[in-house]
PDB file of N, CA and C in Angstrom:
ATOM      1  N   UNK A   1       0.850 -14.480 -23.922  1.00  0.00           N
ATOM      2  CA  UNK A   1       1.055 -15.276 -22.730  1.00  0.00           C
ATOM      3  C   UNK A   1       0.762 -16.735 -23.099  1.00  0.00           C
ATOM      4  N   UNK A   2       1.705 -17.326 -22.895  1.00  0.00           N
ATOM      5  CA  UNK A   2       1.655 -18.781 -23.557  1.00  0.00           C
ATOM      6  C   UNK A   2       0.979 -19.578 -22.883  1.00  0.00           C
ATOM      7  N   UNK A   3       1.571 -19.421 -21.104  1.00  0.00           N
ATOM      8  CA  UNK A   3       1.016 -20.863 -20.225  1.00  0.00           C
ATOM      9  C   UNK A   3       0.495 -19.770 -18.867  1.00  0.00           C
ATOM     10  N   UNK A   4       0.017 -20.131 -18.141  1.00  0.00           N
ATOM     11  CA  UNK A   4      -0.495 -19.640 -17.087  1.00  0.00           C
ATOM     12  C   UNK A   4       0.201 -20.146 -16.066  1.00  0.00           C
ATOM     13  N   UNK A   5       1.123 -19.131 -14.948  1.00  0.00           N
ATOM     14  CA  UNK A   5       2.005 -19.759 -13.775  1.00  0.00           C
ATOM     15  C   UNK A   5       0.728 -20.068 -12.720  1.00  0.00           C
ATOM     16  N   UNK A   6       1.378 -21.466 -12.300  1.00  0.00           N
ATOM     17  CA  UNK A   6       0.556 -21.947 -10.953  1.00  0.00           C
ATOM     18  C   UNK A   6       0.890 -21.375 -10.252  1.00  0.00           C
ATOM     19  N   UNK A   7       0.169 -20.700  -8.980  1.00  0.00           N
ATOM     20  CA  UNK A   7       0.480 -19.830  -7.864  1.00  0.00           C
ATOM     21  C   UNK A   7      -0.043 -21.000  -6.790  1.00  0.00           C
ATOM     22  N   UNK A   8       0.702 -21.344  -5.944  1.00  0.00           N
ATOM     23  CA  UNK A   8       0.316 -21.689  -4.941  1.00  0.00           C
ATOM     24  C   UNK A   8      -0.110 -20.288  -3.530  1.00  0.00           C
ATOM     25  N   UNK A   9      -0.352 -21.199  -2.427  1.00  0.00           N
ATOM     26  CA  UNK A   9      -0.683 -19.825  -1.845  1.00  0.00           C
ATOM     27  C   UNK A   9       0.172 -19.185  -1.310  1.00  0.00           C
ATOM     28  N   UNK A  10       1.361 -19.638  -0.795  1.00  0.00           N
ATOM     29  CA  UNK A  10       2.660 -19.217  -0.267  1.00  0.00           C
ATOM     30  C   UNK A  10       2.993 -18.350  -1.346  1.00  0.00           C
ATOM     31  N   UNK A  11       3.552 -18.432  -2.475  1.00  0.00           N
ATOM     32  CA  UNK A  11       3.752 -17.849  -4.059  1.00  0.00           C
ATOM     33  C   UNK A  11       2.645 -16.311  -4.388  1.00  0.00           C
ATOM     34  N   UNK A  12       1.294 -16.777  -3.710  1.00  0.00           N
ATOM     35  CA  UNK A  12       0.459 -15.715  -3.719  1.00  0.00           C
ATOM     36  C   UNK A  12       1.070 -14.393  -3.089  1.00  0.00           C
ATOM     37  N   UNK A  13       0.385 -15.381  -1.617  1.00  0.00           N
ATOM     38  CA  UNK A  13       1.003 -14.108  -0.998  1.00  0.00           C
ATOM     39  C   UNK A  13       2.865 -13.206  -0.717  1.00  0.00           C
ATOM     40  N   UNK A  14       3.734 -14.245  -1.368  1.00  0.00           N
ATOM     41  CA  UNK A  14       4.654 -13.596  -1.475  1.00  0.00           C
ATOM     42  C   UNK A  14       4.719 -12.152  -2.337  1.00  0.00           C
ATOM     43  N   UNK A  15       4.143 -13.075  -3.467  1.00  0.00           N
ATOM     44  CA  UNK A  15       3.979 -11.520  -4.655  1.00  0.00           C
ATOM     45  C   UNK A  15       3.071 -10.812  -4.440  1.00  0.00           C
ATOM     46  N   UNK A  16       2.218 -11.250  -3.880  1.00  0.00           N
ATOM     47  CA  UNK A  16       1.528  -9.714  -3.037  1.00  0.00           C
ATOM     48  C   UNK A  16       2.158  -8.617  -1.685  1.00  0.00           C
ATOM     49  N   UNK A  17       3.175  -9.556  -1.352  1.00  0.00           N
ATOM     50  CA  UNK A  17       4.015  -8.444  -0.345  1.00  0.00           C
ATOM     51  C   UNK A  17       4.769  -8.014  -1.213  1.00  0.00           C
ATOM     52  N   UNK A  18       5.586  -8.780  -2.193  1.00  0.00           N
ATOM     53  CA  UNK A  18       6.414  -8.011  -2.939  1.00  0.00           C
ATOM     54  C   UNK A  18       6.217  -6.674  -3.840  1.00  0.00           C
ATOM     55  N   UNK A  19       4.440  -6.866  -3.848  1.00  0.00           N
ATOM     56  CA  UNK A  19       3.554  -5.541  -5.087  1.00  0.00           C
ATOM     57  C   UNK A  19       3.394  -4.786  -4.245  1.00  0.00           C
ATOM     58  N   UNK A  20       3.143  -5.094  -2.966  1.00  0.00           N
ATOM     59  CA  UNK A  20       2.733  -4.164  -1.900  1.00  0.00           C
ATOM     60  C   UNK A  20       3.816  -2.924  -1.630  1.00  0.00           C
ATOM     61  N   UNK A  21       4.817  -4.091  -0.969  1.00  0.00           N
ATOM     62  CA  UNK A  21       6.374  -3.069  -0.776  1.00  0.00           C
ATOM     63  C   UNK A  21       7.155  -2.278  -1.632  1.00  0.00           C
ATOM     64  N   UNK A  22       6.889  -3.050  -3.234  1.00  0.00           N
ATOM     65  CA  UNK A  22       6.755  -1.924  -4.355  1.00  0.00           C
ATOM     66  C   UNK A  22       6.566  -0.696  -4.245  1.00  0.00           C
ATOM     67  N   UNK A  23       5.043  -1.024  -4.247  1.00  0.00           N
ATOM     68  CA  UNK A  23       4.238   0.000  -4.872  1.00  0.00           C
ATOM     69  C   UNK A  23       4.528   1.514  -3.640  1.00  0.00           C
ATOM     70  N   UNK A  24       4.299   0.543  -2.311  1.00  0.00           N
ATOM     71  CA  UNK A  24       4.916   1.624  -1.277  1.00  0.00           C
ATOM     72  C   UNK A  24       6.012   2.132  -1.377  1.00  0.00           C
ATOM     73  N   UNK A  25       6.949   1.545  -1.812  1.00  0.00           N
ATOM     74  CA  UNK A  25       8.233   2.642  -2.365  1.00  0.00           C
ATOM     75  C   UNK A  25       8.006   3.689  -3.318  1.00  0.00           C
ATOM     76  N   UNK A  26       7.280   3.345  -4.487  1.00  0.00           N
ATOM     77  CA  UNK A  26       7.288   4.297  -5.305  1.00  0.00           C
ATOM     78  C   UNK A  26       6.056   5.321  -4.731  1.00  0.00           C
ATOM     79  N   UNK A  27       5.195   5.031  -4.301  1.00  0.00           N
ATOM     80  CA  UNK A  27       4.470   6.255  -3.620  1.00  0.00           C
ATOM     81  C   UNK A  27       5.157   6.804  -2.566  1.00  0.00           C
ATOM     82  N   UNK A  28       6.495   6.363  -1.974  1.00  0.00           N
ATOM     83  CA  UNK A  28       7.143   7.420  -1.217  1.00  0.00           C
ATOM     84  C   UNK A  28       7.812   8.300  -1.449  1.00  0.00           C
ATOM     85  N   UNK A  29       8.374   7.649  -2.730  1.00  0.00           N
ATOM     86  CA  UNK A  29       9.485   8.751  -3.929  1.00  0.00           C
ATOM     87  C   UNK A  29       8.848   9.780  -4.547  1.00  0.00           C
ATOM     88  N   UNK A  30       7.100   9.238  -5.210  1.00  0.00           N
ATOM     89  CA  UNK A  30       6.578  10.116  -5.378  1.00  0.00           C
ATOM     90  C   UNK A  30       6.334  11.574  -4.715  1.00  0.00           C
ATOM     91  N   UNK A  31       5.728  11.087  -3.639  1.00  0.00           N
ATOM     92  CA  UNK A  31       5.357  11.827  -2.497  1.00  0.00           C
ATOM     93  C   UNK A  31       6.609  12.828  -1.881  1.00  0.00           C
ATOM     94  N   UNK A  32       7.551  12.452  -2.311  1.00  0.00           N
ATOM     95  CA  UNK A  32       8.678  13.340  -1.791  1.00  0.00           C
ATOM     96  C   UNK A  32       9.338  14.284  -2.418  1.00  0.00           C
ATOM     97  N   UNK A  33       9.070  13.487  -3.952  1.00  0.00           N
ATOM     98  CA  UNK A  33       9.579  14.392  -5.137  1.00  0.00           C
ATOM     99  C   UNK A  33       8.230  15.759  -5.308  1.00  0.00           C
ATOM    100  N   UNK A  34       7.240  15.538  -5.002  1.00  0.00           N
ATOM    101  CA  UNK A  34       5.903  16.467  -4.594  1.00  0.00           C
ATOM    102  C   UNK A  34       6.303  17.372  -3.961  1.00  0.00           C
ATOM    103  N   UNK A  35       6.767  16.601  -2.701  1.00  0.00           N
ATOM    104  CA  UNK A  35       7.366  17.778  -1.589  1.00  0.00           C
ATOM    105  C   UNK A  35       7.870  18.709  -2.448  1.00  0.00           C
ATOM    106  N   UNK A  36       9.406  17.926  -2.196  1.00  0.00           N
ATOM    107  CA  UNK A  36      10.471  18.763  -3.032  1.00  0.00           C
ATOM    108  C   UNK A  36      10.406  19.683  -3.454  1.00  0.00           C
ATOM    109  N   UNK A  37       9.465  19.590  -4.710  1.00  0.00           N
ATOM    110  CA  UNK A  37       8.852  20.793  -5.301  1.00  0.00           C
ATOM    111  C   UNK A  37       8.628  21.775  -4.685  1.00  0.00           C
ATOM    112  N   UNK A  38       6.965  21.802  -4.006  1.00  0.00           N
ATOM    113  CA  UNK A  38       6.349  22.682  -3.143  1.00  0.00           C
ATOM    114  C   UNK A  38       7.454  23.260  -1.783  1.00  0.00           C
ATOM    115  N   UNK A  39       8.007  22.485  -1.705  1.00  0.00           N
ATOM    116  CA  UNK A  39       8.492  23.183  -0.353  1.00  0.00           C
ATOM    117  C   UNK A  39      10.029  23.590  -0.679  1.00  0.00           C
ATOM    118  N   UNK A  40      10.687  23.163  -1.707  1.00  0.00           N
ATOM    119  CA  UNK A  40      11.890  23.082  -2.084  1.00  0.00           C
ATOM    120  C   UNK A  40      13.272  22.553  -1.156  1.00  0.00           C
ATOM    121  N   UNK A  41      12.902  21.920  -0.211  1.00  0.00           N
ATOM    122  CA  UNK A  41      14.125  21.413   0.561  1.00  0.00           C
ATOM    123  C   UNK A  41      14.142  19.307   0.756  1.00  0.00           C
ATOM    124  N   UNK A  42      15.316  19.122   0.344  1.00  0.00           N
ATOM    125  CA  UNK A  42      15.370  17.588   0.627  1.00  0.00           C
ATOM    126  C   UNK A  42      15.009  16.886   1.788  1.00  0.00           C
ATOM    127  N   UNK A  43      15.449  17.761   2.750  1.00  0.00           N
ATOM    128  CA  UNK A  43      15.260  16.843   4.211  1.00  0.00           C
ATOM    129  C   UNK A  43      13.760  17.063   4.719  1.00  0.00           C
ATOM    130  N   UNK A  44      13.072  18.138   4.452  1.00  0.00           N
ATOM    131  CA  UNK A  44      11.771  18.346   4.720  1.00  0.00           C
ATOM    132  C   UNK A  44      10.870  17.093   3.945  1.00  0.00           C
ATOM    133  N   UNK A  45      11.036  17.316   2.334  1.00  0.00           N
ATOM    134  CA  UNK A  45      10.229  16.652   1.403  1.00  0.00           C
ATOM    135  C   UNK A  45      10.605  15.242   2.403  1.00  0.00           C
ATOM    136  N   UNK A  46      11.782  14.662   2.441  1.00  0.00           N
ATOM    137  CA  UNK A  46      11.880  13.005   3.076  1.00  0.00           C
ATOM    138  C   UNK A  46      10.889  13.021   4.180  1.00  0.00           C
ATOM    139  N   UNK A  47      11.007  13.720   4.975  1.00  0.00           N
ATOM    140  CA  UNK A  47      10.556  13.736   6.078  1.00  0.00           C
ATOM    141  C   UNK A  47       8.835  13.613   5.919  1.00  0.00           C
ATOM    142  N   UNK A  48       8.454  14.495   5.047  1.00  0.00           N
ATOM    143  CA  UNK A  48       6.672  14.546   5.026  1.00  0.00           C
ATOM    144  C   UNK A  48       6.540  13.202   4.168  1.00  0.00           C
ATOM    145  N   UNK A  49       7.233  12.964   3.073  1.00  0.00           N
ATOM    146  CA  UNK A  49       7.207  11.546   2.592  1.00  0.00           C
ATOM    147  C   UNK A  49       6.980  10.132   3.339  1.00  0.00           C
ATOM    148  N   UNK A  50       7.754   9.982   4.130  1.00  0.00           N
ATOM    149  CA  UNK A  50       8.039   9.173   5.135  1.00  0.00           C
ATOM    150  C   UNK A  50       6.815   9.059   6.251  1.00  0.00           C
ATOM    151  N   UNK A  51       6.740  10.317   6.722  1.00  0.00           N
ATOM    152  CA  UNK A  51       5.411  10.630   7.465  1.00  0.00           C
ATOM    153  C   UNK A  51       3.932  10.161   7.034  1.00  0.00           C
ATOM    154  N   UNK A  52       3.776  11.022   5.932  1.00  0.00           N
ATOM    155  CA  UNK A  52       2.431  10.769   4.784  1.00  0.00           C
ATOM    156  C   UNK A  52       2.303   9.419   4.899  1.00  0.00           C
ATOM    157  N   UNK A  53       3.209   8.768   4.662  1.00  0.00           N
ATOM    158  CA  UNK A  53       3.054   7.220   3.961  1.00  0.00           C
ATOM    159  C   UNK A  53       3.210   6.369   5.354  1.00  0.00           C
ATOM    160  N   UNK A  54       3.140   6.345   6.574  1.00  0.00           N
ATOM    161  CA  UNK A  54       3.385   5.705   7.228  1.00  0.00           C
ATOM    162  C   UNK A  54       1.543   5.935   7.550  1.00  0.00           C
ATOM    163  N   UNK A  55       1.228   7.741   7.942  1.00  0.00           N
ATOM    164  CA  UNK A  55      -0.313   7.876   8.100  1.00  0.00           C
ATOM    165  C   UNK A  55      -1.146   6.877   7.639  1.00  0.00           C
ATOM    166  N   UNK A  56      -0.865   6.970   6.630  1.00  0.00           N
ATOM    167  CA  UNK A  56      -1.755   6.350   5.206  1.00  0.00           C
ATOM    168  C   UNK A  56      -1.773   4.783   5.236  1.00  0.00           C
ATOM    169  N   UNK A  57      -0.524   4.200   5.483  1.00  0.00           N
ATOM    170  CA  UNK A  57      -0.589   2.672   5.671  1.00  0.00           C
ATOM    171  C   UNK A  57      -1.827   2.159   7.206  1.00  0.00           C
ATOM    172  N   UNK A  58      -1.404   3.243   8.245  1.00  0.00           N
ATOM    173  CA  UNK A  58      -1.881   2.865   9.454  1.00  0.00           C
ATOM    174  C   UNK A  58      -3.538   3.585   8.962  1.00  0.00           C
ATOM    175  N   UNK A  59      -3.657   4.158   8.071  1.00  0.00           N
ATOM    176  CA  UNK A  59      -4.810   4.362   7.828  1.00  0.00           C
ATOM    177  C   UNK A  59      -5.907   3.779   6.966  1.00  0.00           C
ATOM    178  N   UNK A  60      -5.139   3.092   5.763  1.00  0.00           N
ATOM    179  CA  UNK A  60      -5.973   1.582   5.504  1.00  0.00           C
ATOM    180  C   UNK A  60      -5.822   0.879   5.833  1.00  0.00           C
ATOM    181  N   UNK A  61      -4.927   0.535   6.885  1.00  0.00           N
ATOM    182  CA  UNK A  61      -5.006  -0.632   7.724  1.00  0.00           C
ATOM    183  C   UNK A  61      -6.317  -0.879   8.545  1.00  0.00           C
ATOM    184  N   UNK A  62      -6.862   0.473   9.433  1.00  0.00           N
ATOM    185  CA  UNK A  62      -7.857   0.582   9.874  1.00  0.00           C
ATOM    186  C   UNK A  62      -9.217   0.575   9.336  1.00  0.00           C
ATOM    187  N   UNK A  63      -8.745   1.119   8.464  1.00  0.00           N
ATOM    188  CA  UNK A  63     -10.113   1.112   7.232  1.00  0.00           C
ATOM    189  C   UNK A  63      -9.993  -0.111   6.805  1.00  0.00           C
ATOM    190  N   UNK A  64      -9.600  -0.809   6.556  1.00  0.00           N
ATOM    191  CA  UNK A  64     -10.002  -2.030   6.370  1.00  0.00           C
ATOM    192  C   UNK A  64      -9.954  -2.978   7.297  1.00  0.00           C
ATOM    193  N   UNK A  65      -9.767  -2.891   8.452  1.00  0.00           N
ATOM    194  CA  UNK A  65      -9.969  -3.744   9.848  1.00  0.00           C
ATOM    195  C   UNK A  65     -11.592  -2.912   9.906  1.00  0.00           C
ATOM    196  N   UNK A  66     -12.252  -1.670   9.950  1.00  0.00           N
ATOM    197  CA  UNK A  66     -13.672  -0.987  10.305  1.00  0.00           C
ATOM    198  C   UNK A  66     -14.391  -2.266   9.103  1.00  0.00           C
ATOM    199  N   UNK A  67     -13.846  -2.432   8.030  1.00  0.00           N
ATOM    200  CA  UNK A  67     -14.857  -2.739   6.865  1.00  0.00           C
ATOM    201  C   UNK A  67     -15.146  -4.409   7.132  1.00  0.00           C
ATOM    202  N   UNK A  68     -14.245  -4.741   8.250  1.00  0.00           N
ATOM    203  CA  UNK A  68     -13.833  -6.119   8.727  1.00  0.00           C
ATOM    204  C   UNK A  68     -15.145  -6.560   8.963  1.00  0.00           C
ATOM    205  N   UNK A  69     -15.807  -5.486   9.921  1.00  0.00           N
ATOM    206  CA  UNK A  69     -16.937  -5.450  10.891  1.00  0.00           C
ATOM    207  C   UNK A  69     -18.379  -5.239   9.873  1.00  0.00           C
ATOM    208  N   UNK A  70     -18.292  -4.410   8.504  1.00  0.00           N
ATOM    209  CA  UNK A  70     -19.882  -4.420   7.632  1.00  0.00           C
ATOM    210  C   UNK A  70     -20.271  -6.000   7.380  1.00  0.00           C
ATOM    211  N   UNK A  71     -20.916  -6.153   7.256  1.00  0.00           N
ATOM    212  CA  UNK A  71     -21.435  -7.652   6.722  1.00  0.00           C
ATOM    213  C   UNK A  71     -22.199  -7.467   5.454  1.00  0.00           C
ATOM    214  N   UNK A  72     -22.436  -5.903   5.048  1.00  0.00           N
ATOM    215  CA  UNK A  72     -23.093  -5.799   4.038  1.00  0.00           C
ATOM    216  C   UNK A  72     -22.286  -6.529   2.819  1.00  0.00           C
ATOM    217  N   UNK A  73     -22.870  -6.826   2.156  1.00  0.00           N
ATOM    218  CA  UNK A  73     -22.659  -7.123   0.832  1.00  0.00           C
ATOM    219  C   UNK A  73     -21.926  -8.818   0.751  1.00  0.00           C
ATOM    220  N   UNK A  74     -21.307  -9.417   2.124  1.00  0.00           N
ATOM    221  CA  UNK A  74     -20.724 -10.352   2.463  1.00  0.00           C
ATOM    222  C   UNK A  74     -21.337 -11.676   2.086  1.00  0.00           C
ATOM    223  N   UNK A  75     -21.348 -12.544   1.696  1.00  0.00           N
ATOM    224  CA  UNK A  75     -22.206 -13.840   1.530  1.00  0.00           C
ATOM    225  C   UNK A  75     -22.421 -14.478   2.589  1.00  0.00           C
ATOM    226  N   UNK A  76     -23.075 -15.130   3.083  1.00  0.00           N
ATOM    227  CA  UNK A  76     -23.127 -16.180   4.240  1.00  0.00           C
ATOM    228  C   UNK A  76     -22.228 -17.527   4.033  1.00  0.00           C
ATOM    229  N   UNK A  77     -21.648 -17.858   4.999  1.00  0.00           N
ATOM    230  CA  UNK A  77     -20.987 -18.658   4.582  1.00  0.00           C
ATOM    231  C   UNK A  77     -21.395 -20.016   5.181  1.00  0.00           C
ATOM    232  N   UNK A  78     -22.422 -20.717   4.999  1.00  0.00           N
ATOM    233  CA  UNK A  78     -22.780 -21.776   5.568  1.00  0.00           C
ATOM    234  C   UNK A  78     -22.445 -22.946   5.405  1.00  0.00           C
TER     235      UNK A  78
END
């Protein structure tokens, strides 16, 4: 790695939605090709895929809105 790219913060958080929406694709393909397997039908596996991964988003979403609220470990910010 020769030079180090400047990230501004716009630039940040773009490529962090872009790793995000990634990564959520491929854990849906995963997750379906899982199915697939176990259950052996396409429209089922999509379906629990789709499902799973929607749970799961609305479920660290929350979990990390609850962790919003610890103050443990947090610095003070004075």
């Amino acid at each position: 790695m020769s030079s180090l790219i400047s990230r501004t913060p716009l630039h940040a958080r773009k490529r962090a939605l872009a790793k995000t929406l990634c990564y959520r694709a491929l854990m849906v393909a995963i997750t379906v090709l899982v199915a697939w397997v176990v259950v052996g039908d396409v429209s089922d596996a999509v379906n629990i895929g789709l499902v799973a991964n929607v749970v799961k988003t609305i479920t660290y979403y929350s979990y990390e809105r609850l962790w919003d609220r610890v103050s443990w470990g947090v610095a003070d910010r004075a």
